[in-house]
Structures are given as C-alpha cells and as structure tokens.
Protein backbone atom coordinates (compact mmCIF):
# COMPACT_ATOMS: atom_id res chain seq x y z
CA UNK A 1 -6.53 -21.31 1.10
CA UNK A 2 -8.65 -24.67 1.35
CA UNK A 3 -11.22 -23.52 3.78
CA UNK A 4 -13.61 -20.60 2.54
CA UNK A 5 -13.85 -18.03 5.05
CA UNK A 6 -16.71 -16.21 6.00
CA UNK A 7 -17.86 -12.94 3.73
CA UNK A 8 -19.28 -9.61 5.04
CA UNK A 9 -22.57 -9.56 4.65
CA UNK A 10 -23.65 -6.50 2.84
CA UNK A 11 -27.20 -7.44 2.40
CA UNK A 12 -27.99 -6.37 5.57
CA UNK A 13 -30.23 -3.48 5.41
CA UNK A 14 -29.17 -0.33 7.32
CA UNK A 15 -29.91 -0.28 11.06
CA UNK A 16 -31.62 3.06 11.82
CA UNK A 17 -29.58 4.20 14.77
CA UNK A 18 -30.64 3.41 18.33
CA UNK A 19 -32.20 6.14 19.93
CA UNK A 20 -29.77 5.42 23.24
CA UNK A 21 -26.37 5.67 21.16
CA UNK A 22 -27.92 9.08 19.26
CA UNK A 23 -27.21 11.12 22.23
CA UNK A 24 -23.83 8.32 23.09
CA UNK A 25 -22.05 9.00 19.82
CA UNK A 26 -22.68 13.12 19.80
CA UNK A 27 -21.00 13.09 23.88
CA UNK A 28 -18.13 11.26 22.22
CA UNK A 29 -17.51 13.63 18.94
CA UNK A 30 -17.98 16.75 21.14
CA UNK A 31 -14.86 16.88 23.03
CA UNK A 32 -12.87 17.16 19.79
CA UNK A 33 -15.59 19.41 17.84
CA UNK A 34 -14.65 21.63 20.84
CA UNK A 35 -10.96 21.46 21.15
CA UNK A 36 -10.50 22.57 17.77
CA UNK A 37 -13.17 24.97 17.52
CA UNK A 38 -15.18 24.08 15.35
CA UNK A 39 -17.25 26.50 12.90
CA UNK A 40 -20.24 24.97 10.93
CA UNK A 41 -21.91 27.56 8.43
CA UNK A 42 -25.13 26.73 6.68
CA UNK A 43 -25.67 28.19 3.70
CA UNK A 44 -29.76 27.35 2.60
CA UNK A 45 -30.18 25.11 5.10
CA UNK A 46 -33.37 26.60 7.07
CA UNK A 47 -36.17 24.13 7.76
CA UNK A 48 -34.38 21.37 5.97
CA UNK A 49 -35.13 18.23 7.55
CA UNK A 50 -34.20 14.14 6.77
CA UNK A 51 -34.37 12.41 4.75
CA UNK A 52 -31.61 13.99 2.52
CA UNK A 53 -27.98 13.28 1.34
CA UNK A 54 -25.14 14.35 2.24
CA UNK A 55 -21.87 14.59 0.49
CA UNK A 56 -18.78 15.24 2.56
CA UNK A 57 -15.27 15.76 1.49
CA UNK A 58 -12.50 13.49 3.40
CA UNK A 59 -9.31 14.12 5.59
CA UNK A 60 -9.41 12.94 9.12
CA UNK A 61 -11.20 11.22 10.85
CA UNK A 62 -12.33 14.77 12.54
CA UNK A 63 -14.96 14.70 9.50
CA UNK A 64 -16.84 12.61 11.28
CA UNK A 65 -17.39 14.43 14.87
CA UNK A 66 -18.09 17.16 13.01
CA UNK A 67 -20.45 16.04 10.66
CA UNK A 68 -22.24 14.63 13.51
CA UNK A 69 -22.66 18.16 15.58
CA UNK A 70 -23.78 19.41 11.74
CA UNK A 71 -27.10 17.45 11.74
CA UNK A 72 -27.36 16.09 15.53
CA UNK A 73 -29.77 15.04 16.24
CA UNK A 74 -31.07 13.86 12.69
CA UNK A 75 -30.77 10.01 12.26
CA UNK A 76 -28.25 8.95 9.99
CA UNK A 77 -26.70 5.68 7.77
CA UNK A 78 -22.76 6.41 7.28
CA UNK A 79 -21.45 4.35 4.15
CA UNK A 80 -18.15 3.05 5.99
CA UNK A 81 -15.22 0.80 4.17
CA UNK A 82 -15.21 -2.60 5.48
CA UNK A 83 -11.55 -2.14 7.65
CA UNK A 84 -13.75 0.73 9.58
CA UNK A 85 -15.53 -2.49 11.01
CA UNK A 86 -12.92 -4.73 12.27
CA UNK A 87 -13.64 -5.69 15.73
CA UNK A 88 -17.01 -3.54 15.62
CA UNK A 89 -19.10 -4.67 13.50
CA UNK A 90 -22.30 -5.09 15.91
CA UNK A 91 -21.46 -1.69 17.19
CA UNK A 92 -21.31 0.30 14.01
CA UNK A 93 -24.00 -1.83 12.32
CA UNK A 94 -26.30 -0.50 15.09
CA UNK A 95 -24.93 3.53 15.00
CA UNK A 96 -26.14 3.18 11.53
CA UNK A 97 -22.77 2.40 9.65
CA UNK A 98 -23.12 0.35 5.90
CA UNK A 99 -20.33 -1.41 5.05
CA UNK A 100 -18.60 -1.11 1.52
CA UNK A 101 -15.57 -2.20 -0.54
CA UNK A 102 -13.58 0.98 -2.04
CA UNK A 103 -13.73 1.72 -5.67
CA UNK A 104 -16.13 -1.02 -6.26
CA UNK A 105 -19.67 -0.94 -8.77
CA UNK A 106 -22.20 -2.46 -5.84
CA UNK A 107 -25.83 -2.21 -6.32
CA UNK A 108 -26.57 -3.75 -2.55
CA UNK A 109 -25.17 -0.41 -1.35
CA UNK A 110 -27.55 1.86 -3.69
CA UNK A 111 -30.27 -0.41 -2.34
CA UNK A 112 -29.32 0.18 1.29
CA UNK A 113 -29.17 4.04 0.58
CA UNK A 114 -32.46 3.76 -1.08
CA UNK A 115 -34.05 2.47 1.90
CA UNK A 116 -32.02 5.26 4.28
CA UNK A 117 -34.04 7.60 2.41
CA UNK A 118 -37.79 5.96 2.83
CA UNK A 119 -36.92 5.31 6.51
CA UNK A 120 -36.75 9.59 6.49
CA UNK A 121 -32.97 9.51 7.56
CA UNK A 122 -30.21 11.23 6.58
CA UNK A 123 -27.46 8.87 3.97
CA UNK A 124 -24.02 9.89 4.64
CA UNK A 125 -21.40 9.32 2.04
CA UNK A 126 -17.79 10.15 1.20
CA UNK A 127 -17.34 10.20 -2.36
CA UNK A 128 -13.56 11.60 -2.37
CA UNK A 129 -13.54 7.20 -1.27
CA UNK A 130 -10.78 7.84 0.97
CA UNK A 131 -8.53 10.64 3.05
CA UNK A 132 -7.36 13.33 0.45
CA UNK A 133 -3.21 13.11 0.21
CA UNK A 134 -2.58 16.74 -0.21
CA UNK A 135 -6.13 18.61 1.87
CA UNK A 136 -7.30 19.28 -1.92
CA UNK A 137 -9.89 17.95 -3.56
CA UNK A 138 -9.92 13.80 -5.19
CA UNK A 139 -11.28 12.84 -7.98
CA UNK A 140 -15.11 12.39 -7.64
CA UNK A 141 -17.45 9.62 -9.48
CA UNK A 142 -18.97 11.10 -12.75
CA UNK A 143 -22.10 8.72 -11.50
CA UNK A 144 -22.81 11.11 -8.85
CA UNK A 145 -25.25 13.18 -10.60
CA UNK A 146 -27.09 10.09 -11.39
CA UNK A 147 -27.22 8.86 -7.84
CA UNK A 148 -28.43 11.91 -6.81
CA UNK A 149 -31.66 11.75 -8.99
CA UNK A 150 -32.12 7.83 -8.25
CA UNK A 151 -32.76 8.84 -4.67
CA UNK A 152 -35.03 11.41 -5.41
CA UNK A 153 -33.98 13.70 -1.73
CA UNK A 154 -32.22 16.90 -0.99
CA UNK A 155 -28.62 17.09 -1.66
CA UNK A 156 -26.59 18.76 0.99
CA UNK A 157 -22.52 18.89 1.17
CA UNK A 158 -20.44 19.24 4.23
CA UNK A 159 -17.11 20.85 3.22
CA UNK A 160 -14.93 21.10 6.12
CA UNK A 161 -11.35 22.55 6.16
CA UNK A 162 -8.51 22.44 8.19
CA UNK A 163 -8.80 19.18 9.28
CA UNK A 164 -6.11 18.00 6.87
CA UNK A 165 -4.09 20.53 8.94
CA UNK A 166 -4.58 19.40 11.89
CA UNK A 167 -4.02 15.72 11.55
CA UNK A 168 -2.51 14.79 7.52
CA UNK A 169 -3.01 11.95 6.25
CA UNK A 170 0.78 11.77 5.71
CA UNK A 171 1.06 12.23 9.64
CA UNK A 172 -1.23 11.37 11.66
CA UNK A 173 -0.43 13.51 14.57
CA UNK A 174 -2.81 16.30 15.87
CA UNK A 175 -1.42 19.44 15.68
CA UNK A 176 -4.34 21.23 17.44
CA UNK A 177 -5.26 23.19 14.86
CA UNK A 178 -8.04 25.76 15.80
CA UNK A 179 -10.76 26.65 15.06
CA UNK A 180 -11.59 24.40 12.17
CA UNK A 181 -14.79 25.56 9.74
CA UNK A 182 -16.90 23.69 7.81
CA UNK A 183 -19.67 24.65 5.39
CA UNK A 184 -23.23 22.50 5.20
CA UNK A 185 -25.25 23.53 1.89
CA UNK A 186 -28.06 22.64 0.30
CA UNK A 187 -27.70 22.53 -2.95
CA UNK A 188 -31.22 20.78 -4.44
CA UNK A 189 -34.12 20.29 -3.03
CA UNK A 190 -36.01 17.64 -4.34
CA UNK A 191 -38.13 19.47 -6.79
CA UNK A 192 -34.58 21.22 -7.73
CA UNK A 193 -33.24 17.88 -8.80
CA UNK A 194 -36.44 16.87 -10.42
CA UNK A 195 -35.60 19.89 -13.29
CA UNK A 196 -30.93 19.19 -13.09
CA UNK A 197 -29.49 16.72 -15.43
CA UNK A 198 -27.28 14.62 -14.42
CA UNK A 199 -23.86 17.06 -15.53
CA UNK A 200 -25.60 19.70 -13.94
CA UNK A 201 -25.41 17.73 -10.60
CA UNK A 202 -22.17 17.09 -11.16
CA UNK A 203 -20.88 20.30 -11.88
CA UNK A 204 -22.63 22.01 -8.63
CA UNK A 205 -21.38 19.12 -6.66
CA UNK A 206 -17.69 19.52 -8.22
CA UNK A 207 -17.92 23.47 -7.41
CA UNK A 208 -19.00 22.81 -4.00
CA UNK A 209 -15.69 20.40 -3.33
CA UNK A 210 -13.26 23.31 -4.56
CA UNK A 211 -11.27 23.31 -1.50
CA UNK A 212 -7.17 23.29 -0.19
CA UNK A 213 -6.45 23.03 3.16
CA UNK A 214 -3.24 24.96 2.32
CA UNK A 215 -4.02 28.09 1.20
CA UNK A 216 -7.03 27.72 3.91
CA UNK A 217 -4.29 27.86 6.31
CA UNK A 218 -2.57 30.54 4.97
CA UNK A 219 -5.67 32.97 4.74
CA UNK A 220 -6.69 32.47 7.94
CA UNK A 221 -3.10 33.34 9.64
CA UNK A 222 -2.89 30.38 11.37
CA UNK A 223 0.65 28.37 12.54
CA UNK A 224 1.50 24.52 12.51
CA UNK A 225 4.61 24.89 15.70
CA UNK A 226 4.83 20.82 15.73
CA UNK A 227 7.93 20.38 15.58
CA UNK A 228 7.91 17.39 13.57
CA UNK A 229 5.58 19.12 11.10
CA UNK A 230 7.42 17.69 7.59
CA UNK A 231 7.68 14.23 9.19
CA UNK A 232 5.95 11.78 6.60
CA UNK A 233 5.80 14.24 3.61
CA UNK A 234 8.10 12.31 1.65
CA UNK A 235 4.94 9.66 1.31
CA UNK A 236 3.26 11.79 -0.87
CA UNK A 237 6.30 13.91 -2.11
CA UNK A 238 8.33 11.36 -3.27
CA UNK A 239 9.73 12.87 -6.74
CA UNK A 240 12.73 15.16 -5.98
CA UNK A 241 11.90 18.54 -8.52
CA UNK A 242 15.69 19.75 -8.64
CA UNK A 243 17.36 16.55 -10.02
CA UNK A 244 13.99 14.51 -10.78
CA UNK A 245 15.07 11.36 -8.85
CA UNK A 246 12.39 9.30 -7.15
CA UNK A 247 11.71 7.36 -4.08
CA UNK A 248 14.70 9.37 -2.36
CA UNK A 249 13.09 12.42 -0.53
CA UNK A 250 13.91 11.79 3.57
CA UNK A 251 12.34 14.26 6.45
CA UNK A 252 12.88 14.80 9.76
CA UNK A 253 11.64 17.57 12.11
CA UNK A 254 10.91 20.25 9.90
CA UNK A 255 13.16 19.38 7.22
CA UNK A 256 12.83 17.30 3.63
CA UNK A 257 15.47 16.49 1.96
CA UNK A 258 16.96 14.42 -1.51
CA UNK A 259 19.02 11.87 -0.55
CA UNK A 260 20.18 11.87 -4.72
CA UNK A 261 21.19 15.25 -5.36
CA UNK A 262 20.99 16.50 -1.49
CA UNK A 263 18.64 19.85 -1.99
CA UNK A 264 16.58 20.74 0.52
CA UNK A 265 13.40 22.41 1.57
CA UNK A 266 12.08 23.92 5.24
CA UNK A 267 8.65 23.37 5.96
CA UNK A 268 7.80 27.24 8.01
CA UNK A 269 4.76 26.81 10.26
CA UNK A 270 2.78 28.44 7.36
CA UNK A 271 3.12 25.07 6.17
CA UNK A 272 4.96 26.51 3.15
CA UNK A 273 8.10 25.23 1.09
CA UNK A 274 11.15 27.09 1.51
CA UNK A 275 14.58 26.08 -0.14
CA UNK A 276 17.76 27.53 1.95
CA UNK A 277 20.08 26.99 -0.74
CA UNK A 278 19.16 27.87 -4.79
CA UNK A 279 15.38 28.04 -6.00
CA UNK A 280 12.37 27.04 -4.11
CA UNK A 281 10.34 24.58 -7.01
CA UNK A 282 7.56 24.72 -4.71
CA UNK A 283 6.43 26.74 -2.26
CA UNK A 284 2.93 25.26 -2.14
CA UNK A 285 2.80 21.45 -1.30
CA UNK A 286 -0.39 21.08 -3.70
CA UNK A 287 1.70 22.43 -6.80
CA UNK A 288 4.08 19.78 -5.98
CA UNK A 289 2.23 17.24 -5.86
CA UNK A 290 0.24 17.74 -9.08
CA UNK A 291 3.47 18.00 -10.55
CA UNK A 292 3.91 14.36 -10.38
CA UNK A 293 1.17 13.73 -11.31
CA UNK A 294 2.09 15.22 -14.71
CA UNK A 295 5.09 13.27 -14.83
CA UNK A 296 3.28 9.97 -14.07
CA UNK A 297 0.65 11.05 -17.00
CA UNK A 298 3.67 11.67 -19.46
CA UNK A 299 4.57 8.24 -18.58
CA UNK A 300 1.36 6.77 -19.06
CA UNK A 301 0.30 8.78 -22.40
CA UNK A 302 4.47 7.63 -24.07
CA UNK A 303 2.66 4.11 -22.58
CA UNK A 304 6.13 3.58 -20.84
CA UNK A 305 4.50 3.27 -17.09
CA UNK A 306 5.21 0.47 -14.86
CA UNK A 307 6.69 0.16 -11.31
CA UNK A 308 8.30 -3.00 -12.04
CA UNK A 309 7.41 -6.57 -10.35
CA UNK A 310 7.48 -5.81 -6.54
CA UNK A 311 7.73 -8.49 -3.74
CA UNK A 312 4.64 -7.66 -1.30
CA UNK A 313 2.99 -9.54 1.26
CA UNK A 314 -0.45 -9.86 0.83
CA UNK A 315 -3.48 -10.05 3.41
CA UNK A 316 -6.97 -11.10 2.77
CA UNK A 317 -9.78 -9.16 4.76
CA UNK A 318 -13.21 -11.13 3.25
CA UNK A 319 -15.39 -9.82 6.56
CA UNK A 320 -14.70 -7.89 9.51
CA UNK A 321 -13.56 -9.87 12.05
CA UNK A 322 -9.68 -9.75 11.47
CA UNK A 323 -6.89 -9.63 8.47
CA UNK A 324 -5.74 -12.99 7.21
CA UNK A 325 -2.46 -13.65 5.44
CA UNK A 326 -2.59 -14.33 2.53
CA UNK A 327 1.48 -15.19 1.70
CA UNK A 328 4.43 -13.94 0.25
CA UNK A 329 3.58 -12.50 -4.10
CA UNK A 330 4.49 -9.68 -6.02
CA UNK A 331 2.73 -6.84 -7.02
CA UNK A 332 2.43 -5.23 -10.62
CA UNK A 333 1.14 -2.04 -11.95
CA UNK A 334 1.62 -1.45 -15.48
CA UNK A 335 -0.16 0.05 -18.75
CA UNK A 336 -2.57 -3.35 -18.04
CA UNK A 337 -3.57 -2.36 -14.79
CA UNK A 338 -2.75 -4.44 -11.14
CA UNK A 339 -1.71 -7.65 -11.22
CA UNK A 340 -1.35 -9.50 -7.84
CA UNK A 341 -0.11 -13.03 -7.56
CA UNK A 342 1.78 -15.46 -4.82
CA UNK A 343 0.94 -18.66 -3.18
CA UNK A 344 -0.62 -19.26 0.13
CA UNK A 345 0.83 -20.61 2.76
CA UNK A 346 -1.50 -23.94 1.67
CA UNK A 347 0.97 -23.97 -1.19
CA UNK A 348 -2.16 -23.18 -3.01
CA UNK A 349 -1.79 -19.80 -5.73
CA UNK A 350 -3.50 -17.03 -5.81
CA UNK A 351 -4.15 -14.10 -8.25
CA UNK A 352 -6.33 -10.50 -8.58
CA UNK A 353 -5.72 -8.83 -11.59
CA UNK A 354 -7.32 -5.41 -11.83
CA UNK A 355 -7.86 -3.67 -15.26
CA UNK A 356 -7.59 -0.51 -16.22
CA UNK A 357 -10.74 0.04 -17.23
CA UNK A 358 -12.49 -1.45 -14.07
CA UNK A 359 -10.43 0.88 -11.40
CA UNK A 360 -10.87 4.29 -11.71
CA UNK A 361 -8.79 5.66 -8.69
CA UNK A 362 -7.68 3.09 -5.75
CA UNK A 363 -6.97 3.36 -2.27
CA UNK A 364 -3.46 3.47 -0.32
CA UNK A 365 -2.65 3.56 3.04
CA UNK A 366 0.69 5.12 4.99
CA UNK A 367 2.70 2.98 7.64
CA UNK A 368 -1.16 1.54 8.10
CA UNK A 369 -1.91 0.73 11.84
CA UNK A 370 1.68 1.50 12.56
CA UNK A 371 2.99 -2.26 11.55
CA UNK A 372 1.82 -3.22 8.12
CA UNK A 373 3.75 -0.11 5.93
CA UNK A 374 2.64 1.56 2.58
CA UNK A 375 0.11 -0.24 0.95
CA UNK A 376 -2.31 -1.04 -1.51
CA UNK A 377 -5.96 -2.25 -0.88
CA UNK A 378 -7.56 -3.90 -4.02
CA UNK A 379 -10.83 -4.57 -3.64
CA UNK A 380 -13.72 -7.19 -5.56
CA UNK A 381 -17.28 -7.59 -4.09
CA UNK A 382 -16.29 -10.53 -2.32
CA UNK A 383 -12.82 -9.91 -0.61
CA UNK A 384 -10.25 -6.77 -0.09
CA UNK A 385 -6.40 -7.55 -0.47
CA UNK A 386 -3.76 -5.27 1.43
CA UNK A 387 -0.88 -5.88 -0.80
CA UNK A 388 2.75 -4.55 0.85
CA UNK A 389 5.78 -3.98 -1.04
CA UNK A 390 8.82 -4.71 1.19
CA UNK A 391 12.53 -4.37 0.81
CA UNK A 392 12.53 -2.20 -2.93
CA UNK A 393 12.18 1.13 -3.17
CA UNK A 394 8.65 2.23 -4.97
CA UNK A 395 5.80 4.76 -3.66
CA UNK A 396 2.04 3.80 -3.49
CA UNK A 397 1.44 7.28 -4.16
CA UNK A 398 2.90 7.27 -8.00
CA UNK A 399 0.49 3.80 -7.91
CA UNK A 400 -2.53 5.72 -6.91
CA UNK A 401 -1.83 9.08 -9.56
CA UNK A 402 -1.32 6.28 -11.94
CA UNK A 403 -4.25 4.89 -11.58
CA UNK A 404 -6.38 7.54 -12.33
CA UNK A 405 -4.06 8.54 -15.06
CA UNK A 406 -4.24 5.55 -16.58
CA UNK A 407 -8.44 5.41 -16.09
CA UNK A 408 -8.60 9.24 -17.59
CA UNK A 409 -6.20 7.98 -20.96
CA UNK A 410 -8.07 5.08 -21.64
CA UNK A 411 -11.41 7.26 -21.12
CA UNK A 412 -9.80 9.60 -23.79
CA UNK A 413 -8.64 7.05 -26.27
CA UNK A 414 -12.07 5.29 -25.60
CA UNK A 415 -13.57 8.82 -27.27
CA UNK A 416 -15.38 9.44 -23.86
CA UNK A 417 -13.33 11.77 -21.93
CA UNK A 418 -13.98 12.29 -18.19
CA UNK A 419 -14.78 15.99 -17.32
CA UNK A 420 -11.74 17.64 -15.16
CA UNK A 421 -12.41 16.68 -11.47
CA UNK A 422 -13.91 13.15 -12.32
CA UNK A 423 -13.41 9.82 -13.06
C-alpha cells in the first residue's frame, strides 16, 4: 500500500454524553427492552450512584438497550470495537462510545476509563471481547481483578440472559423471545475493593458470569417456533460426534445434518438436540460444543494442530471510515500462532504474524454483514485485518477454541497456569 492511511485516533478522551442524546438513545433502546420484556433485578444496588464499573456479559446486540434502561439516566462511556464505528464515528464519539482494537494490551484505553471515572460517570465494558458462540460464558482476562483496583470505583455486573435466544450469534434472526431477565449487582464498593486482592476480584467476577442461555431457556418453559431455528448452527457445530468428520455438518429449517456419515439431529423448540435415528451425542448444544474444544486441545497438547495454509482475502480497517482491501494471501494457524501474508494490489507484500503468546482468545465473525463470510479479525494497535478463507473447507470456530487452547498450553508449559474461566 504506498500511501499511509489515516489511523483511529484513540487518544481522544471520552466525550461525556450530551445531555440531548441521554434522553435520544433511551427512546431508541425502549421499543425493544419492551417487546421482549425485559426483567432487570438488582441485587445490592440501593443508593448506588456513578461513577462505577460495569461488567456485562455479551450476546446481542439487545445487551445494549438493556443495559441502557439498567442505569438510565446515569451518564455513561461504552468501550466499543473500532467496526462498531464505521460510518459513525462523530455520533458514537459524542453518546460516549471509546473505541478499541479486540484482544489488544492498550494503555490509552485504561487512561480513557480512568478519566470516565473522575468525570463521576459510569465505564461500560464487555470483557467476554465479543458475542458468546454458544449463550455460555467466554473466557475472561485474568487482568480484570487488577483493573478493577486501578480504578478505585464500585464494581457492578449486568448479566442478562436470553438474549442469545432470541437473536444467536450463529443466526442473527429475532425470534421474539420474551421476557428476557437480566441481573445488575454490585459486587464491591470501593472500600470493598480497597481490602480484595486481585484473585479475589476475579473469582467474584468469574462467579457472577456463570450463565447458559440454554438451560435458561429450558427452566423457564419457554419455546423457539422459528422455523428456521437450526439454520447457522453448523458455524459453531462443525465437528460431526457420530463419525468425527469436520467441516461437513449442513442445516436447514430445523434440521442438522453430516454430510460424511449422514446422522442427524432435530433441533425441538426447547432448543434441544434430538437424534431420530440411533443415539443422541448431545442433547445440550453447550456439551457439544465444549466437546470440540477437547478435541482441538488434544490436538494442540500431541502439538499436531494446524488448519493448513488457507487462501483468504484480506481487508485493512486502520480507522473508521470504511474497510480497505488489502489483496488476495493466505492465512495460517498453527502451534506458532497466525500467520497472515499476500501482496497488495500495489504489488507491494504484506504480513501479520500473531504469536501464541501475544493472543489469548481472538475474534470471528459469521457470514459478517451478509457479504464478507466467516472470518477472522486480527488486530495490532495500529490497524485490524479481516482475513477470509474462500473456496476450502475450514471453520473459524476450531481457529478461535484453538486459540485459547493454544494460549492456556503455553501458560501451562510456561509453569503459570491460567485459572479455569480465564486467559
């Protein structure tokens, strides 16, 4: 690429919300909060007031509307990924958004937080990083419990469930689930988290995230009757558990199906597993999925894991005005880590490696924005890279277990282990 593009600027400091869009963005979250229902609890919350944190798990963009009836009408700074901006940057700079690059170490953004909480506002952050795959919890940062003391406020989470339910980040379709619940809790208060260590923080924090859309379902008796309620599972169920083939599970309606060995499972409007023919593996979608993720950590611990050298077209996004191509490369994920590389349609090459030890989870995307597929967002301070593997058969899911797998066996061999639930 001979000319330099522009780069986000993520020096900014954080725009305390307008007071004319305060009342703006609550009128447009409400008509969702109230077609699904929604049910916030608060659990220690009297006469807490800004500036605090709070932590919210991720999976739809139904998180936010309802986060937003939780503390209306509190001021608040969101931390937002930098694709959440494109086209809107003004706008969501001034309803208090800060922009960030996923699974990135960036001390401008602990600044910017910092100075959310002496402005007496509230700091929003997701730190599942992106939409669960499965409604169950993601891995969490272990340096959680030390952010939490650096800012020296409150810490309140905002668990919501059902959400995944009603709009999966497999399938994006709302399925009018309803009524949705969430629970706001407070679970320091400042001179609390004067007296908590660090792993104390974490494990309170970790306890608090403990949740599965599934089962949430199930216990409260409610249906899914969309019809095409299994379309898009085979994104994140992509290992077939009856003959162990890969990257040949198909669904339509409310069926999924191996294309290798031809079994095949229902999904009922309990959104359960049901096999007509033989054994059910897996009634529970979860269990499934974790299953893979035990075979992708058996590949990773024999140190036989790789998905091969993919061809992928790549896109640059260094600020938030629109993607730019980047060219035709291939993508790599190995024991070493990512390794992207390809030459620009300058003729000039280009290259992002990404080590092991530097990525602790990443972030994928399903058929993103309807045209681009399954993909893979790498991410440095300066620039984010939406690599797309095209015409080979591979899942970005296996890419983003492995990840973490790989992160949690190099932790081990390292002699510093990650506790359960972290990374």
């Amino acid at each position: 690429m001979k000319t330099q593009p522009e780069r986000f600027d993520f020096e900014a400091p954080p725009v305390r919300t307008k007071w004319y869009l305060r009342p703006l963005t609550w009128l447009l979250c409400m008509p969702d909060v109230l077609k699904h229902g929604s049910i916030v609890r608060r659990h220690r919350m009297e006469g807490v007031k800004p500036p605090f944190v709070i932590l919210c798990n991720h999976n739809a963009f139904l998180d936010f509307k309802v986060l937003t009836k939780s503390i209306y009408p509190a001021r608040a700074n969101y931390v937002v990924a930098i694709d959440g901006f494109i086209g809107r940057e003004k706008l969501l700079r001034d309803v208090g958004c800060i922009g960030k690059r996923k699974f990135t170490s960036d001390l401008l953004l602990i600044r910017n937080l910092m100075k959310v909480i002496q402005n007496g506002d509230v700091a929003v952050i997701y730190p599942e990083a992106r939409y669960s795959l499965c409604g169950t919890t993601a891995v969490l940062p272990e340096s959680l419990g030390k952010f939490c003391k650096l800012l020296k406020a409150p810490v309140v989470t905002l668990i919501c469930h059902g959400h995944h339910m009603n709009s999966p980040f497999w399938n994006l379709k709302d399925r009018g689930v309803k009524p949705v619940e969430a629970d706001l809790t407070l679970l320091y208060t400042a001179e609390e988290l004067k007296n908590a260590t660090p792993d104390e923080i974490n494990d309170r924090i970790l306890e608090a995230f403990q949740y599965d859309d599934y089962a949430w379902l199930r216990e409260k008796g409610l249906k899914i009757r969309y019809k095409g309620r299994a379309e898009g599972l085979e994104k994140v169920l992509y290992q077939c558990p009856a003959c162990r083939k890969e990257y040949e599970m198909h669904t339509e309606g409310t069926k999924l199906w191996c294309a290798s060995c031809g079994k095949e499972w229902e999904l009922t409007e309990s959104m359960e597993l049901s096999a007509p023919d033989g054994r059910t593996e897996f009634t529970h979608i979860p269990d499934w999925y974790e299953w893979e993720r035990e075979n992708v950590r058996a590949e990773v611990r024999a140190g036989t894991y790789s998905s091969g050298v993919l061809p992928a077209r790549v896109m640059s996004l260094p600020n938030a005005k629109k993607f730019i191509p980047l060219g035709e490369g291939t993508l790599l994920h190995d024991m070493n880590g990512f390794t992207v590389r390809g030459t620009d349609f300058d003729g000039d090459p280009f290259e992002m490696i990404k080590t092991v030890p530097s990525l602790y989870s990443c972030h994928i995307e399903y058929e993103y924005l309807g045209k681009y597929g399954d993909l893979v967002d790498l991410n440095t301070l300066e620039d984010t890279w939406y690599i797309t593997p095209h015409d080979v058969k591979c899942s970005v899911t296996k890419m983003a277990l492995a990840t973490e797998e790989l992160y949690f066996d190099y932790r081990r061999k390292a002699g510093k282990p990650v506790k359960p639930g972290f990374a």
